[in-house]
N, C-alpha and C. Protein backbone atom coordinates (compact mmCIF):
# COMPACT_ATOMS: atom_id res chain seq x y z
N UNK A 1 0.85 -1.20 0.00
CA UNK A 1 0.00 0.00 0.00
C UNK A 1 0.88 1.24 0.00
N UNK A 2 1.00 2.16 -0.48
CA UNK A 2 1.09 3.55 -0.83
C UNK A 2 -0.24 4.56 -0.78
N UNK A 3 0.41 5.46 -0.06
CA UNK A 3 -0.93 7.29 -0.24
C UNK A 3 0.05 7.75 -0.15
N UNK A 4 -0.55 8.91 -0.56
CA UNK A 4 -0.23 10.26 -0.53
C UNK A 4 -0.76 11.11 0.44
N UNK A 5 -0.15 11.58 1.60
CA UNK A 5 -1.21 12.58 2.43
C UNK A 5 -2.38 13.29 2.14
N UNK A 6 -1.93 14.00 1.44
CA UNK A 6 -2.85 14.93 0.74
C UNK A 6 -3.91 14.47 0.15
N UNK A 7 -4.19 13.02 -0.55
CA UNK A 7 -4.91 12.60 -1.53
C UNK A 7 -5.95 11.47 -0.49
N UNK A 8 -5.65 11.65 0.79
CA UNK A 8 -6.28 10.53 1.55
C UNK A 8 -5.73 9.06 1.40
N UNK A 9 -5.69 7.88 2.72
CA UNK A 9 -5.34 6.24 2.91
C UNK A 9 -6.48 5.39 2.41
N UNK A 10 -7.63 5.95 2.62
CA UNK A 10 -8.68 5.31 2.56
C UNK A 10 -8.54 4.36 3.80
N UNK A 11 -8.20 4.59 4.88
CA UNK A 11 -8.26 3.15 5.68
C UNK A 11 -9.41 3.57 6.74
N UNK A 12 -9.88 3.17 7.60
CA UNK A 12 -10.80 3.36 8.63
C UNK A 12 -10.47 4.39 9.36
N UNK A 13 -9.05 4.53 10.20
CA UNK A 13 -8.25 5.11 11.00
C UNK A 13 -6.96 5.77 10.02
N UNK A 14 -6.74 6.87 10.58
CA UNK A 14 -5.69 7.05 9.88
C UNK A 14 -4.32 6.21 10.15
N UNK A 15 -3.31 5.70 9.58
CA UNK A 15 -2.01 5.53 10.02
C UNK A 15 -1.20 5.34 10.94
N UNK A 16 -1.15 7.27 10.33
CA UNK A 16 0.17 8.04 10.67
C UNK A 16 -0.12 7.92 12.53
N UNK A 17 -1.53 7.89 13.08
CA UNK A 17 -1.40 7.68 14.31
C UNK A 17 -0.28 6.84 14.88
N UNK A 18 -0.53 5.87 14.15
CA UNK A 18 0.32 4.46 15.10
C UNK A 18 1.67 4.33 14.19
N UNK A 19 2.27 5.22 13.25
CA UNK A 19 3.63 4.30 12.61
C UNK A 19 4.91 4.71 13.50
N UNK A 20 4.72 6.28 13.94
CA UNK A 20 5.66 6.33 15.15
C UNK A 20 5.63 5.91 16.32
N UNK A 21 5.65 4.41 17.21
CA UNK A 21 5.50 4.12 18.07
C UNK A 21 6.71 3.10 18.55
N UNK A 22 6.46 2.99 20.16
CA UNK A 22 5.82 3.73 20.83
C UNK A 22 6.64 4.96 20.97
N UNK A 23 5.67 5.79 21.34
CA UNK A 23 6.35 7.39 21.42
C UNK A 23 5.73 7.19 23.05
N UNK A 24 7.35 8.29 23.58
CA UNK A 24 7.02 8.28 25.40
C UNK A 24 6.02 9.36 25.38
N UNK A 25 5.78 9.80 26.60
CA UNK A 25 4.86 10.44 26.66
C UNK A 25 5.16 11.50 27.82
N UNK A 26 5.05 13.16 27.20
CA UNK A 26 5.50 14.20 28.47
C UNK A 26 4.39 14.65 29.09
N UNK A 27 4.24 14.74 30.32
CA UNK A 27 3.08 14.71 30.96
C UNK A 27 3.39 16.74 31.56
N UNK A 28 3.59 17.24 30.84
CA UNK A 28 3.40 18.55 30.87
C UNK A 28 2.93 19.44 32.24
N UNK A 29 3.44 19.97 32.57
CA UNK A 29 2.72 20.94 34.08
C UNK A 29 3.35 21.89 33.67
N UNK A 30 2.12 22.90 33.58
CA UNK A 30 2.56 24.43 33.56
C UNK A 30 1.88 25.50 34.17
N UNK A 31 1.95 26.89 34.57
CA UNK A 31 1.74 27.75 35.33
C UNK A 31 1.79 29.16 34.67
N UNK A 32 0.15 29.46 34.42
CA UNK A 32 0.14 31.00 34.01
C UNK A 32 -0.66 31.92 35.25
N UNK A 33 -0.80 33.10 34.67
CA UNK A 33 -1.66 34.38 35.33
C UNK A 33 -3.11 33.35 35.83
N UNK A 34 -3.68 32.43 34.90
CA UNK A 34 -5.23 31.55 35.31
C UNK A 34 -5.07 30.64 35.95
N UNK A 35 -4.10 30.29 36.18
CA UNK A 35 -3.43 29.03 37.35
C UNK A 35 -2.69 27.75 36.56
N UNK A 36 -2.76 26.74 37.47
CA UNK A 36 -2.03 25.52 36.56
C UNK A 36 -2.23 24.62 36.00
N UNK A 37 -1.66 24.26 34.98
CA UNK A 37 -2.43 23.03 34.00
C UNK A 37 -1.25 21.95 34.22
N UNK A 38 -1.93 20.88 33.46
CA UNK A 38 -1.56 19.53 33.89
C UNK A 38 -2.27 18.98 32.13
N UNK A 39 -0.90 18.42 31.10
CA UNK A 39 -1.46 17.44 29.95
C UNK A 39 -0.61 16.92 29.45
N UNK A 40 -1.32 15.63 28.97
CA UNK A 40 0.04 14.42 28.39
C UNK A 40 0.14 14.95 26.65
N UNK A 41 1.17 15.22 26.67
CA UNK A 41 1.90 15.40 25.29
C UNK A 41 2.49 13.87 24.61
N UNK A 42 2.38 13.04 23.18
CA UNK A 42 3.26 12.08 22.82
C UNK A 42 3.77 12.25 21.80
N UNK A 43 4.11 13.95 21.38
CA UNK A 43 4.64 14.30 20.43
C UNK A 43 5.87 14.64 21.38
N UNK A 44 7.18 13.89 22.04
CA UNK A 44 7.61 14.80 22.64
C UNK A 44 8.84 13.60 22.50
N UNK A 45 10.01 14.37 23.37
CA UNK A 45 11.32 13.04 23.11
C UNK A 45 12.17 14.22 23.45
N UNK A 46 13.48 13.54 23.86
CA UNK A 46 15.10 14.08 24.22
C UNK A 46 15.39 14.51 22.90
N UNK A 47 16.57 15.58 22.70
CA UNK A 47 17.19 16.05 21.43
C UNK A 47 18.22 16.11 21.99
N UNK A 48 19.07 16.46 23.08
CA UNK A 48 20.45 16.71 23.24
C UNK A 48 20.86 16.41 24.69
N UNK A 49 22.33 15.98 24.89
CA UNK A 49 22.41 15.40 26.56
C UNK A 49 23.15 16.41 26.92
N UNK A 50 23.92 17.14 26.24
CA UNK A 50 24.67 18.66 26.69
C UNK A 50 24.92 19.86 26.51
N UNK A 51 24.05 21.05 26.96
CA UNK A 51 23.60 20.86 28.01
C UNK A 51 22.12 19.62 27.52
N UNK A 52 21.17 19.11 28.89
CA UNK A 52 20.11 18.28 28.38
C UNK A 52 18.86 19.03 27.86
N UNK A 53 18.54 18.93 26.51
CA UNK A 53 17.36 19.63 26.13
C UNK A 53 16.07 18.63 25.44
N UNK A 54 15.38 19.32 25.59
CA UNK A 54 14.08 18.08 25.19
C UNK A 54 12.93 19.18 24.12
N UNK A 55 12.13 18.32 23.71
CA UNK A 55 11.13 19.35 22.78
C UNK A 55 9.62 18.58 23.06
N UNK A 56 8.65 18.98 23.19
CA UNK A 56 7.40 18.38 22.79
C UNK A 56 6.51 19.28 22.06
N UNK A 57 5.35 18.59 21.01
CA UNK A 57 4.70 19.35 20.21
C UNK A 57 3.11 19.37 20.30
N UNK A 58 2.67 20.71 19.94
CA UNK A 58 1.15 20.34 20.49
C UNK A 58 0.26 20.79 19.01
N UNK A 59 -0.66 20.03 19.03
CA UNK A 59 -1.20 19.93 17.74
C UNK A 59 -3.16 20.46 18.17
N UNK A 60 -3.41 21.24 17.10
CA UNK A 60 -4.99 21.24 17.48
C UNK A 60 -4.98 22.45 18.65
N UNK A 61 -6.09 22.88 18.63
CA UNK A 61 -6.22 23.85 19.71
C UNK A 61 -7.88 23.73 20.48
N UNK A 62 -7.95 24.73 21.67
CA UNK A 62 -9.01 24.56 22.34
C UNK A 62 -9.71 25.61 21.87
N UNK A 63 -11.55 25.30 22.62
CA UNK A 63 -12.00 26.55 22.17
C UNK A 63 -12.34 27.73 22.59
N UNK A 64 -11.52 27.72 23.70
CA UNK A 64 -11.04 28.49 24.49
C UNK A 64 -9.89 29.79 24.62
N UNK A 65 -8.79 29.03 23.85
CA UNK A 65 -7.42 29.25 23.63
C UNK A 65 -7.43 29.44 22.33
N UNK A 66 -7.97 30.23 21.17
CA UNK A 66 -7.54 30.51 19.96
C UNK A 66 -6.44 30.30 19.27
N UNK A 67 -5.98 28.91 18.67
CA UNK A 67 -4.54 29.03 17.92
C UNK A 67 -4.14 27.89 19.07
N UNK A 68 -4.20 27.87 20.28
CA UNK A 68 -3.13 26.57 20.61
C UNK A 68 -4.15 26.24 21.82
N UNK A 69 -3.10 25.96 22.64
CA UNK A 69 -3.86 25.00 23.89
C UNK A 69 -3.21 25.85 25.45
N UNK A 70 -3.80 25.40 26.34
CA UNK A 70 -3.33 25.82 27.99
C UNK A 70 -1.75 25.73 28.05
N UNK A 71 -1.04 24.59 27.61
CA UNK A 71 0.21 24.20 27.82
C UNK A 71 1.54 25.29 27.25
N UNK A 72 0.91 25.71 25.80
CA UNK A 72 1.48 26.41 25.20
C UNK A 72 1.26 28.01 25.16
N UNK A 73 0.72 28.56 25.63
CA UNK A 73 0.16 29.39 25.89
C UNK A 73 0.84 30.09 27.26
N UNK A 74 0.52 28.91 28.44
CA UNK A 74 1.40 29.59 29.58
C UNK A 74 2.64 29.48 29.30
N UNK A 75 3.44 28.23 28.24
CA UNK A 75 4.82 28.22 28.13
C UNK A 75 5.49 29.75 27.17
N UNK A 76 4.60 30.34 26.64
CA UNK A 76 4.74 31.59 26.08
C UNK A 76 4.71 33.12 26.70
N UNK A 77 3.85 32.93 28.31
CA UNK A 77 3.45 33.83 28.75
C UNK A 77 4.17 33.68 29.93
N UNK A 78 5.16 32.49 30.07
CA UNK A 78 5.79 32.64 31.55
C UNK A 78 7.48 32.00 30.86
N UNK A 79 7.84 31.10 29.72
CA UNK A 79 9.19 30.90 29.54
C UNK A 79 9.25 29.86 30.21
N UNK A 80 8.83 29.12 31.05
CA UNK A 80 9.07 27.80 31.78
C UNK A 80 7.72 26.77 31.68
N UNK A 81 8.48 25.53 31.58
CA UNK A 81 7.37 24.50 32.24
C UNK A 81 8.67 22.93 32.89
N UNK A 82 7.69 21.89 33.04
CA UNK A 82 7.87 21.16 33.78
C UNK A 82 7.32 19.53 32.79
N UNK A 83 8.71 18.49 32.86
CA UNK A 83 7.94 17.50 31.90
C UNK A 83 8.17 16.54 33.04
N UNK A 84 6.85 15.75 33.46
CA UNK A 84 6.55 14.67 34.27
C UNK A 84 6.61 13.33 33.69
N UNK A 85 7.92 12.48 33.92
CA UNK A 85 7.59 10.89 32.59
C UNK A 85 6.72 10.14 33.79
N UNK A 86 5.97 9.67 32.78
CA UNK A 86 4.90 8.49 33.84
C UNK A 86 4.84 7.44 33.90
N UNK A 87 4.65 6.97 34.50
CA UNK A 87 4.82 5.65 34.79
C UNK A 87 3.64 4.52 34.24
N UNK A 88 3.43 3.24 34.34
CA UNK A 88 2.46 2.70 33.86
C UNK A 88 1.13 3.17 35.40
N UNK A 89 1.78 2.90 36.58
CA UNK A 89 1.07 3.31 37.64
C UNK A 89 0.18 4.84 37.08
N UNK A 90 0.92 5.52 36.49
CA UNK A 90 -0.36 6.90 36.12
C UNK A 90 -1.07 6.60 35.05
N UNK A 91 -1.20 6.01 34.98
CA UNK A 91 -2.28 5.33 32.78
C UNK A 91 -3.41 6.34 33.16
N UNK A 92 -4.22 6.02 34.42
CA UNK A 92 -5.48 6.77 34.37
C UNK A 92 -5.39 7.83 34.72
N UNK A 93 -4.42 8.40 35.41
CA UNK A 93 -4.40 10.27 35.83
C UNK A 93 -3.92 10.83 34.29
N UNK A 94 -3.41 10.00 33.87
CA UNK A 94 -2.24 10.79 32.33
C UNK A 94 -3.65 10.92 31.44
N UNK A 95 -4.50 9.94 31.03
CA UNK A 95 -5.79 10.14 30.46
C UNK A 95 -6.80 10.92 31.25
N UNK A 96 -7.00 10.89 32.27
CA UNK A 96 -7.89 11.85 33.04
C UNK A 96 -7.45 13.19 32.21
N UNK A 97 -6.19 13.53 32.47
CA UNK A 97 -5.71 15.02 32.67
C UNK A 97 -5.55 15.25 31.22
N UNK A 98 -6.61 14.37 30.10
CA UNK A 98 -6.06 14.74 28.31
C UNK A 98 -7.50 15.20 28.52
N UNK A 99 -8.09 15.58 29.29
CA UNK A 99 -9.43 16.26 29.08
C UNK A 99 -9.24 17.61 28.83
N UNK A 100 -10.23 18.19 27.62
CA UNK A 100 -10.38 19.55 27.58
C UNK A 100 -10.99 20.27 28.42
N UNK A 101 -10.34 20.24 29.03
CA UNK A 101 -11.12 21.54 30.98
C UNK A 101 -10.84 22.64 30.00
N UNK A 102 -12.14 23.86 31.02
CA UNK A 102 -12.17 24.96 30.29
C UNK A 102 -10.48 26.02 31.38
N UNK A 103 -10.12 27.13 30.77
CA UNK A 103 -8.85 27.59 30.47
C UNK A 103 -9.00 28.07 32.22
N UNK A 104 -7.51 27.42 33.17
CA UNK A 104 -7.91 28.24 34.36
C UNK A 104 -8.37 27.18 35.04
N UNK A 105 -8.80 25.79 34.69
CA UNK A 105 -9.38 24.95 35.34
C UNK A 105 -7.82 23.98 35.53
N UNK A 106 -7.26 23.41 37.21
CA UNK A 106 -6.37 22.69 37.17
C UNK A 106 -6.57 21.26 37.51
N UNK A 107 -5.92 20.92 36.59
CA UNK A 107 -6.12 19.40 36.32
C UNK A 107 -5.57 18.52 37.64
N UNK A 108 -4.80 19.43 38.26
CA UNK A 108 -4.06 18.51 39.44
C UNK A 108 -5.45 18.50 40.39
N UNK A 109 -6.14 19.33 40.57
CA UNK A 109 -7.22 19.33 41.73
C UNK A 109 -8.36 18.26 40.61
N UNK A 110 -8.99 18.63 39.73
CA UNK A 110 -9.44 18.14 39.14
C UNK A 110 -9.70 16.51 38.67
N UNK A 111 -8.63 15.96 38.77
CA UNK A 111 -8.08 14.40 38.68
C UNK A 111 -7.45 13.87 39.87
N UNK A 112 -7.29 14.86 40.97
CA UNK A 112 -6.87 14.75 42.28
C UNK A 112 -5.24 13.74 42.04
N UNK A 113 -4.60 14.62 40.92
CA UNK A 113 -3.41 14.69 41.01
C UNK A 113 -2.41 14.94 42.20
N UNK A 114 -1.39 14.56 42.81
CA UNK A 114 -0.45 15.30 43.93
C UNK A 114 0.38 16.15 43.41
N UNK A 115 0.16 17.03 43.47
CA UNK A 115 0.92 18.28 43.10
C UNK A 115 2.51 18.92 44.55
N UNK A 116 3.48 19.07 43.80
CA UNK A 116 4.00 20.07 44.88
C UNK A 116 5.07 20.49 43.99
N UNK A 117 5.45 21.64 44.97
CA UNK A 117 6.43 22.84 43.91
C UNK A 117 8.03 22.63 43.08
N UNK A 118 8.04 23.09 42.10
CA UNK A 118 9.26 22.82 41.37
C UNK A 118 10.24 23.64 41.93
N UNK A 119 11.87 23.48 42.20
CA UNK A 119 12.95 24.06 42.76
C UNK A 119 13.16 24.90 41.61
N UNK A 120 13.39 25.17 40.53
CA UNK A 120 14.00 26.19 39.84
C UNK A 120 12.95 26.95 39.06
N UNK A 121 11.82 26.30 39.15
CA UNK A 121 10.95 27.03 37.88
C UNK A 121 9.85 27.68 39.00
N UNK A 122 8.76 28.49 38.72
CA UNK A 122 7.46 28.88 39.38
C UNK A 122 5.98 28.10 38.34
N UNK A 123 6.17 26.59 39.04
CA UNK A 123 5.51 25.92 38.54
C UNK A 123 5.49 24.18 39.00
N UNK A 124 4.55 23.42 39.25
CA UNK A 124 4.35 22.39 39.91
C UNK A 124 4.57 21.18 39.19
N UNK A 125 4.85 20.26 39.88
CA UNK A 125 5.14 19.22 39.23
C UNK A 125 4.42 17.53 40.12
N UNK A 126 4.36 16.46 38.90
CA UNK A 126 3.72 15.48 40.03
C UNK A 126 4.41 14.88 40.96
N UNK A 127 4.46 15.01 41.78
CA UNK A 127 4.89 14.46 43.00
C UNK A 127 4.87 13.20 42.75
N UNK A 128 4.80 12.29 42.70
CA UNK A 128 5.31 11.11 42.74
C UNK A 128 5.43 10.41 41.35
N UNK A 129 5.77 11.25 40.20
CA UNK A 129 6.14 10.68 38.82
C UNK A 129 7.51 10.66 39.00
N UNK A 130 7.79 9.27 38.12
CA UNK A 130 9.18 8.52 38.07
C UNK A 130 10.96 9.82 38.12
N UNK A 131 10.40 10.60 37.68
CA UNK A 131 11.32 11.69 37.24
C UNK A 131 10.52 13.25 36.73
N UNK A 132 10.71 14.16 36.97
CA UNK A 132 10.46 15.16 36.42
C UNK A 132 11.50 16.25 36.02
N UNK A 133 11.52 17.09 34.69
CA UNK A 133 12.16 17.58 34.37
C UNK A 133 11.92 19.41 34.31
N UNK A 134 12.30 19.99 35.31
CA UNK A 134 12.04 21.15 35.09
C UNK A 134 12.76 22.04 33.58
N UNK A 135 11.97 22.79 33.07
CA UNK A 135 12.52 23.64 32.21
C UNK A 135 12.05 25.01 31.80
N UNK A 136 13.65 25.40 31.04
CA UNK A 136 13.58 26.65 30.45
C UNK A 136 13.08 26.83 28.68
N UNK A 137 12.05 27.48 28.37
CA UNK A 137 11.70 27.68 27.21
C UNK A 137 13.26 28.03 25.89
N UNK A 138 13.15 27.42 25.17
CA UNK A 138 14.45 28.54 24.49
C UNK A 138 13.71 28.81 23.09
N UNK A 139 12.75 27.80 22.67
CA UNK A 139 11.98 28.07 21.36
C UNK A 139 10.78 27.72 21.31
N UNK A 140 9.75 28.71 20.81
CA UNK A 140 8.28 27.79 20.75
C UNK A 140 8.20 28.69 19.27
N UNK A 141 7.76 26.98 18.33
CA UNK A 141 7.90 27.34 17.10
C UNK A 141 6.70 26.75 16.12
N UNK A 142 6.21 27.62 15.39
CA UNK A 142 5.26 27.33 14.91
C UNK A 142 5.43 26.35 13.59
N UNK A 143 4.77 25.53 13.53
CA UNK A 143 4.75 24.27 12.69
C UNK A 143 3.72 24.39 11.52
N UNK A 144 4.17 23.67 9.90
CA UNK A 144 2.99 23.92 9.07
C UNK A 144 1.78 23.14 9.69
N UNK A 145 0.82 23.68 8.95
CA UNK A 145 -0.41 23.31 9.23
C UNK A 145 -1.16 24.43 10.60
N UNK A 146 -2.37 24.53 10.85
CA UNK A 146 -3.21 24.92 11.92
C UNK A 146 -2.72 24.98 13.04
N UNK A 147 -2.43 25.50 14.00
CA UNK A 147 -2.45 24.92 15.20
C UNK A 147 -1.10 24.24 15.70
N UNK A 148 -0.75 23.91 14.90
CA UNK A 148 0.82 22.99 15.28
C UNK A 148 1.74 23.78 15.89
N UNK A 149 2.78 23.14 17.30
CA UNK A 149 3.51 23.98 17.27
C UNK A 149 4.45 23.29 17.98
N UNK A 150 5.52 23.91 18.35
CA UNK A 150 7.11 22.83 18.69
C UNK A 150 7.72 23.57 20.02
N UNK A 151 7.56 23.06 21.05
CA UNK A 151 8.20 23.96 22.00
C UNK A 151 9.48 23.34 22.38
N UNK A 152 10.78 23.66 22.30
CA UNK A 152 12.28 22.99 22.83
C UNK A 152 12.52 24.05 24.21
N UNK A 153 12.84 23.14 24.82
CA UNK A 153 13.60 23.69 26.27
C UNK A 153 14.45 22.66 26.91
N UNK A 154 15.41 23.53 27.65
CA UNK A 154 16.52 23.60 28.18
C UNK A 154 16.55 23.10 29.78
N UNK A 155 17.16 21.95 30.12
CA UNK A 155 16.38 21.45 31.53
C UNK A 155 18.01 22.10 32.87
N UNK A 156 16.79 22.89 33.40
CA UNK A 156 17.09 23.74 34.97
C UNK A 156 17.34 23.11 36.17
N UNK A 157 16.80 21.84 35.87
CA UNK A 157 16.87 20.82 37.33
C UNK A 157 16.12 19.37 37.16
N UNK A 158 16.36 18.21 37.22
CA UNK A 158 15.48 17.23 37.40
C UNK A 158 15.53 16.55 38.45
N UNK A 159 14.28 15.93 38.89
CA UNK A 159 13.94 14.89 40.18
C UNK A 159 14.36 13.74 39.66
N UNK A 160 14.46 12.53 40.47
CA UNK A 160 14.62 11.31 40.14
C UNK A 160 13.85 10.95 41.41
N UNK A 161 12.89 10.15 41.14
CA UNK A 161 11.88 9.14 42.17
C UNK A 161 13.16 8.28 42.75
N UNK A 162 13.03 8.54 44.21
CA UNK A 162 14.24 7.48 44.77
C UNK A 162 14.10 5.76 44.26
N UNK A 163 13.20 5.18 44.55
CA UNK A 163 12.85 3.68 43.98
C UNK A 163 12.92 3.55 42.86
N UNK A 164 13.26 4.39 41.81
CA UNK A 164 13.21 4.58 40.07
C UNK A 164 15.21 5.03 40.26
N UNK A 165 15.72 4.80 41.17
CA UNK A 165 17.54 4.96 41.19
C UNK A 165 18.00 3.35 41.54
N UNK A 166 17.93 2.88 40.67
CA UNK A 166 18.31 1.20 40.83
C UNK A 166 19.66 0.65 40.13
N UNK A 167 20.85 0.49 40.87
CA UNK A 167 22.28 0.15 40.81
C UNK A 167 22.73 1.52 39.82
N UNK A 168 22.42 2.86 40.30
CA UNK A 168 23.39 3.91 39.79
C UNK A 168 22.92 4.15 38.46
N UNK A 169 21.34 3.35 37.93
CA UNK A 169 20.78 3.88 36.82
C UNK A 169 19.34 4.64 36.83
N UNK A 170 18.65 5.20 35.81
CA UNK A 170 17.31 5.33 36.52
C UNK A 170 16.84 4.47 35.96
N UNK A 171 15.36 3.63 36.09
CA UNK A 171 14.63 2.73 35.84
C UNK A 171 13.64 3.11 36.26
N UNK A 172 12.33 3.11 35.05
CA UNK A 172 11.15 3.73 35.84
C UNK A 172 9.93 2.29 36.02
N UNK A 173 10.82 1.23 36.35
CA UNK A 173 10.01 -0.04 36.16
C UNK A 173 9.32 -0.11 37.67
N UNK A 174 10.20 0.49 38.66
CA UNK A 174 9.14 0.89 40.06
C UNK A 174 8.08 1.30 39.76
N UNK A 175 7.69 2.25 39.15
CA UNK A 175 6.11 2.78 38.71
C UNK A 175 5.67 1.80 37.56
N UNK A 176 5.88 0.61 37.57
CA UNK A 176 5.29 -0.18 36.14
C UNK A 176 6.01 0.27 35.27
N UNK A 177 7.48 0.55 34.99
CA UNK A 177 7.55 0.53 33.71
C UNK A 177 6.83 1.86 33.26
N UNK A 178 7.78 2.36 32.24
CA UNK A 178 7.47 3.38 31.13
C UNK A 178 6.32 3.24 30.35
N UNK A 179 5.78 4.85 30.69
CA UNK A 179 4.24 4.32 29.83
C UNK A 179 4.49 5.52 28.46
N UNK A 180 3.60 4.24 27.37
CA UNK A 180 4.09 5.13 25.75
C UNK A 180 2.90 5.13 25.29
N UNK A 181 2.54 5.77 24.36
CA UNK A 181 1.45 6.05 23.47
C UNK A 181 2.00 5.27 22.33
N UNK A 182 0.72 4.65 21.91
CA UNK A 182 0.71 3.48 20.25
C UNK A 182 0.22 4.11 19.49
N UNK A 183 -0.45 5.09 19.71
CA UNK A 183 -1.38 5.58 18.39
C UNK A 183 -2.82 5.28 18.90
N UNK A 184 -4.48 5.87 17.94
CA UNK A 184 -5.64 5.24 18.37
C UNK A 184 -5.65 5.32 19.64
N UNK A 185 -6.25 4.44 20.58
CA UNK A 185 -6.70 4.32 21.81
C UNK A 185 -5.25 3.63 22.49
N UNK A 186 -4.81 3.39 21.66
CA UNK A 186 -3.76 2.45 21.96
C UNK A 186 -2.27 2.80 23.06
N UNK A 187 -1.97 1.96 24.11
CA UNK A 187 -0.83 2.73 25.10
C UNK A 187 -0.35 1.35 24.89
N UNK A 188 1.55 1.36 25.65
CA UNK A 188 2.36 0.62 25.55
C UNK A 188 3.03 0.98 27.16
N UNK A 189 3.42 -0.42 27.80
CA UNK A 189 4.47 0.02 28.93
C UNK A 189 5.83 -0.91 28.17
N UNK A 190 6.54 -0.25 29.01
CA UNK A 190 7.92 -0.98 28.36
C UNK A 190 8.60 -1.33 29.59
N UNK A 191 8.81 -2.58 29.69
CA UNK A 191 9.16 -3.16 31.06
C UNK A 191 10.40 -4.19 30.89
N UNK A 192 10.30 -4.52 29.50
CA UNK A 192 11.43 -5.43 29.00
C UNK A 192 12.27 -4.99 28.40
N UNK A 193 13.68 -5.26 28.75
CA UNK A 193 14.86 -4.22 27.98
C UNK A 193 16.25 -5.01 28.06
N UNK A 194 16.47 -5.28 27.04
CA UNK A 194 18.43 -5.78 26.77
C UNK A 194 19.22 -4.98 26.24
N UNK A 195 20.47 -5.75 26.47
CA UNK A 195 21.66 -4.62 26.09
C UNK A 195 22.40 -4.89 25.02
N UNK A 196 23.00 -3.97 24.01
CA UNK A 196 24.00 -4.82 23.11
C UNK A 196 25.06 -3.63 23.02
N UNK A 197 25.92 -3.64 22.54
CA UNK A 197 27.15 -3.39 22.91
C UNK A 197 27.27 -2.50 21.34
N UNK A 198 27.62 -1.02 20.85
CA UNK A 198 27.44 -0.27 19.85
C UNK A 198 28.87 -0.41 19.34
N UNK A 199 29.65 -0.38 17.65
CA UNK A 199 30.81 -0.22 17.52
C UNK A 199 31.33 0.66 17.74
């Protein structure tokens, strides 16, 4: 099979959902002037280990938020946010918190998330996710198409869940294993992992 984007798959579902998988998933916390939001991003992934920088992308907007969403919006109006990796233990807070609440509404009270404060940024993070990564904005960039957009930042400080520090590595298999997005309805944990040796 071959398409062309543009010309339509003809399939039931589109694809392109599921061919990048699994993709991890950044569980986003951010903090504007309307208070704090809380949403799982699986457009998102590491780009560089020095200094460590990461990017996630947000697609579609609310109808609320003209042009983008809560996440991007405060990451524009304040320069910082916060990426929470989750664990398989959060499957249902990470989907709870992909709800469109109206703008100002926080998802941590809302989904009765545990919230408590980030050390370098003015902005919260989940308390008991495997790792969290505080950060500094350095680009939010607009992407073709509607709505699309690319935010990269620069990480200020990260947590490591003590039980997720296992023989001097992190491992987020204490919380179940790494939880990924498949595409569709579809999630992945990743709990099984070998090693091979690179030339």
């Amino acid at each position: 099979m071959f398409y062309r984007p543009e010309a339509g798959h003809g399939l039931p579902h589109n694809p392109w959902n599921a061919l990048i998988a699994p993709r991890p998933i950044g569980w986003i916390s951010t903090r504007g002037a309307d208070g704090d939001n809380l949403a799982p991003y699986s457009f998102f992934n590491a780009v560089a280990y020095q200094p460590p920088q990461l990017m996630f992308a947000s697609t579609s907007a609310k109808g609320d938020r003209p042009g983008t969403k809560d996440s991007v919006a405060h990451i524009v109006e304040t320069g910082v946010f916060c990426v929470n990796i989750a664990g398989f233990d959060h499957r249902a807070a990470v989907v709870a918190s992909s709800a469109a609440l109206p703008a100002g509404t926080s998802e941590f009270d809302a989904c009765a998330i545990r919230a408590i404060p980030c050390e370098t940024i003015d902005c919260l993070r989940v308390a008991d996710a495997p790792a969290s990564i505080e950060c500094r904005a350095t680009q939010v960039l607009p992407l073709a198409g509607v709505a699309n957009w690319l935010v990269i930042g620069v990480a200020t400080g990260i947590h490591l869940r003590e039980d997720c520090v296992v023989d001097g590595r992190f491992d987020a298999r204490a919380a179940g294993g790494w939880l990924a997005r498949a595409g569709y309805k579809d999630y992945a944990v990743i709990t099984d992992m070998f090693e091979m040796e690179r030339p």
